[in-house]
Protein backbone atom coordinates (compact mmCIF):
# COMPACT_ATOMS: atom_id res chain seq x y z
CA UNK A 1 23.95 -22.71 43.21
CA UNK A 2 22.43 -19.71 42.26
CA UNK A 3 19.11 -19.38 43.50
CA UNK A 4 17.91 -16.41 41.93
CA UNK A 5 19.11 -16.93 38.77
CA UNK A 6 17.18 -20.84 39.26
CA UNK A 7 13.86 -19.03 41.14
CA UNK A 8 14.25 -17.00 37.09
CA UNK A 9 14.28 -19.95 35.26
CA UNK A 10 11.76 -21.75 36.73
CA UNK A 11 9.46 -18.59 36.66
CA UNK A 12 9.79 -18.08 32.90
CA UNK A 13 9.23 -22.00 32.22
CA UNK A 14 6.34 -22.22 34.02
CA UNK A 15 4.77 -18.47 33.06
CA UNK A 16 3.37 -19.56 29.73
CA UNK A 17 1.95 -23.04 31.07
CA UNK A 18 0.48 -22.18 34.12
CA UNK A 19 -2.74 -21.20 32.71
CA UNK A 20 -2.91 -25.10 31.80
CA UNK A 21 -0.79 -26.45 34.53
CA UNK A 22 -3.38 -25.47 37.43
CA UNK A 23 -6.19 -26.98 34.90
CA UNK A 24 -4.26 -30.38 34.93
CA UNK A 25 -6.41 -33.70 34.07
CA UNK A 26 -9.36 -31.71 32.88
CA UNK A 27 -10.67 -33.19 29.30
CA UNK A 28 -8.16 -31.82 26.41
CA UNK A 29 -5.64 -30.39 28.27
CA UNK A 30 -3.23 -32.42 27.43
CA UNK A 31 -3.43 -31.45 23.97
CA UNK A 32 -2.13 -28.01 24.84
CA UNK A 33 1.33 -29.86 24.67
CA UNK A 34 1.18 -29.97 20.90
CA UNK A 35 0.44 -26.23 20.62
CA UNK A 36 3.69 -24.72 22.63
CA UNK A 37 5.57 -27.73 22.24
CA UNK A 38 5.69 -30.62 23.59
CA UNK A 39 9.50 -30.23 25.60
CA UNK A 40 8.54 -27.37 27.34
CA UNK A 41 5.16 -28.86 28.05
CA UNK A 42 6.65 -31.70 29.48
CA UNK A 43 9.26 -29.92 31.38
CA UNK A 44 6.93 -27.55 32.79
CA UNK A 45 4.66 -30.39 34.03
CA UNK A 46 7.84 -32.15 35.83
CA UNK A 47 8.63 -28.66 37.17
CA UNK A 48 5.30 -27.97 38.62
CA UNK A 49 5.04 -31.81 40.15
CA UNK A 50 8.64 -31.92 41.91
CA UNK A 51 7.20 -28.44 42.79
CA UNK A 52 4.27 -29.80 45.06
CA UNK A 53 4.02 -26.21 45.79
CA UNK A 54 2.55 -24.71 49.06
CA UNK A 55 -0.12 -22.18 49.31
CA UNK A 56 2.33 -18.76 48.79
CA UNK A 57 3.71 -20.52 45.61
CA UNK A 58 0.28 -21.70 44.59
CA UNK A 59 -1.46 -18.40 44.89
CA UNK A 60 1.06 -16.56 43.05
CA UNK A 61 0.65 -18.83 40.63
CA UNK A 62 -2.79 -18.67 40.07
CA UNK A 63 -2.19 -14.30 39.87
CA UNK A 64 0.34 -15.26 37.21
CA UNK A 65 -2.39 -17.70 35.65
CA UNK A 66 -4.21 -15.15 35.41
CA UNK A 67 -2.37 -12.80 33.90
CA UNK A 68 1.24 -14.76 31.65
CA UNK A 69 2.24 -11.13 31.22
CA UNK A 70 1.77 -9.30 33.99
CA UNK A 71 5.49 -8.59 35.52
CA UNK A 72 4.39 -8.39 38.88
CA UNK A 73 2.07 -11.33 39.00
CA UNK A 74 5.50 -12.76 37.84
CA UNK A 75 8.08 -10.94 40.35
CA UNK A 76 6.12 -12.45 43.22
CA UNK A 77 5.73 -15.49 42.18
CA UNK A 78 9.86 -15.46 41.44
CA UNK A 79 9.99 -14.35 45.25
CA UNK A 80 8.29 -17.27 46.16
CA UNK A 81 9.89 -19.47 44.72
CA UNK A 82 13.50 -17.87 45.65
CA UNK A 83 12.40 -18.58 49.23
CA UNK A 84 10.87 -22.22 48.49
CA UNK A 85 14.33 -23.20 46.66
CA UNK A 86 16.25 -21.18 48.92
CA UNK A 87 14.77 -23.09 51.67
CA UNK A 88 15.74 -26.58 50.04
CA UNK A 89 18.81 -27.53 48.37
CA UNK A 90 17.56 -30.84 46.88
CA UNK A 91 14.42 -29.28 44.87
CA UNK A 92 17.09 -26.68 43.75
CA UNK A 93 19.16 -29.14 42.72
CA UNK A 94 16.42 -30.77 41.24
CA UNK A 95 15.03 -27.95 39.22
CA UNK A 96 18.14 -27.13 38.08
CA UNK A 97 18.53 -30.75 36.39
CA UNK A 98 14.97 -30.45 35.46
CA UNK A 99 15.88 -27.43 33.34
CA UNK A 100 19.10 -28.59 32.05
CA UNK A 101 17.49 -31.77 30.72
CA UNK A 102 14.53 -29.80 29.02
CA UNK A 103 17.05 -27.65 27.15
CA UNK A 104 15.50 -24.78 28.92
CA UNK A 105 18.62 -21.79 29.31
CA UNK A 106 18.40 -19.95 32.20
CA UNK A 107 20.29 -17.03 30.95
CA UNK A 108 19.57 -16.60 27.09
CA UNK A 109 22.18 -14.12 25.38
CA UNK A 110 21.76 -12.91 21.97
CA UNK A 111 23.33 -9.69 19.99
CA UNK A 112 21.14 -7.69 17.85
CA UNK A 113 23.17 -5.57 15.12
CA UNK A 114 20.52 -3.40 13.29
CA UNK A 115 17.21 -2.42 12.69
CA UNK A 116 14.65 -5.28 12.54
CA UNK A 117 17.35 -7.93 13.23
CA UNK A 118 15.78 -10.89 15.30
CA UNK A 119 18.08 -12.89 17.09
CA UNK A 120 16.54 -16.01 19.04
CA UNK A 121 18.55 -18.46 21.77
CA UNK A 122 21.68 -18.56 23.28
CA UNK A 123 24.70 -17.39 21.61
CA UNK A 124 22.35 -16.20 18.46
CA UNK A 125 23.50 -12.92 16.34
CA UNK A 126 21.19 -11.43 13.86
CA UNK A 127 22.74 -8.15 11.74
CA UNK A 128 21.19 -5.77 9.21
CA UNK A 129 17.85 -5.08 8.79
CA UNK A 130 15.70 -8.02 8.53
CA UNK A 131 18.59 -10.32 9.61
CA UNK A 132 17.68 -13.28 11.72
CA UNK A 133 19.58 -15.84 13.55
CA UNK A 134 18.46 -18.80 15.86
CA UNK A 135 20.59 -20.30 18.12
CA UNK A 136 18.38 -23.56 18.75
CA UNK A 137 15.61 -25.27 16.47
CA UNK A 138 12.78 -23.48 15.43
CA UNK A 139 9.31 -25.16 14.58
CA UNK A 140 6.14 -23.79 12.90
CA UNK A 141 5.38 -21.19 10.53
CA UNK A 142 8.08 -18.07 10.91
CA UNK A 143 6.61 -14.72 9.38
CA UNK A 144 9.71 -11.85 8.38
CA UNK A 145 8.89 -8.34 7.15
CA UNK A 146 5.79 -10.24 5.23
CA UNK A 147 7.25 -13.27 3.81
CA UNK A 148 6.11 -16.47 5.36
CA UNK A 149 7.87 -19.75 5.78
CA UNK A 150 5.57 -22.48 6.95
CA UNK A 151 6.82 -26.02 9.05
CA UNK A 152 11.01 -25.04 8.68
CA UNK A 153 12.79 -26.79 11.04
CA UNK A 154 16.05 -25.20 11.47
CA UNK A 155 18.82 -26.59 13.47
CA UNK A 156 22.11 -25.06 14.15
């Protein structure tokens, strides 16, 4: 198993939800599902309970809480993790499944051919300016060069 590639993964699943993660069973936060979508809501949360993480994995994530963004808050929380998983094969293997069920990639490839191509998932190829590709679904409004297209649902 590849546990830095895994120690990735997890990272960039839980980045975007720990802000609500840590705030877990105060009123409304469960709502928060609806708004990123609810699969990688509810893989995060599985992620961050199998996690049961100890107090270097739960004070990077607070620093990465604070800041989604910030690449270093992220790098050491990564490290952490890297030596948590590292440290235990069965929440590696665990994670990994976790992941694999939740449809989350761990290592997204997409071509770009142009300028202002957008190319989104694995395996996706956008060409020529303004060309887009998505290699999984996409929900919600989708704004290109000024034209928008609200509630598509696109499936490959």
């Amino acid at each position: 198993m590849d546990i830095p590639a895994l120690a990735t993964a997890v990272t960039s699943c839980l980045a975007p939800t720990l802000p609500y993660l840590l705030k877990a069973g105060e009123k409304g936060i469960e709502t928060i599902g609806c708004e990123m979508g609810a699969g990688m809501w509810e893989t995060a949360k599985a992620i961050w309970r199998r996690l049961s993480p100890g107090p270097a994995v739960e004070s990077a994530a607070r620093e990465v809480a604070s800041a989604p963004e910030d690449q270093d808050a992220q790098a050491a929380l990564r490290y952490q993790l890297r030596k948590m998983l590292a440290a235990d094969e069965q929440l590696a293997s665990a994670l990994a499944r976790l992941l694999e069920e939740g449809g989350k990639v761990a290592s997204p490839h997409a071509e770009v051919h142009g300028e202002g191509a957008v190319a989104q998932g694995p395996g996706a190829v956008a060409a020529g300016k303004g060309g887009v590709a998505v290699g999984r679904d996409v929900h919600g409004g989708v704004r290109i060069g000024g034209t928008e297209i609200i509630g598509t649902v696109v499936k490959p």
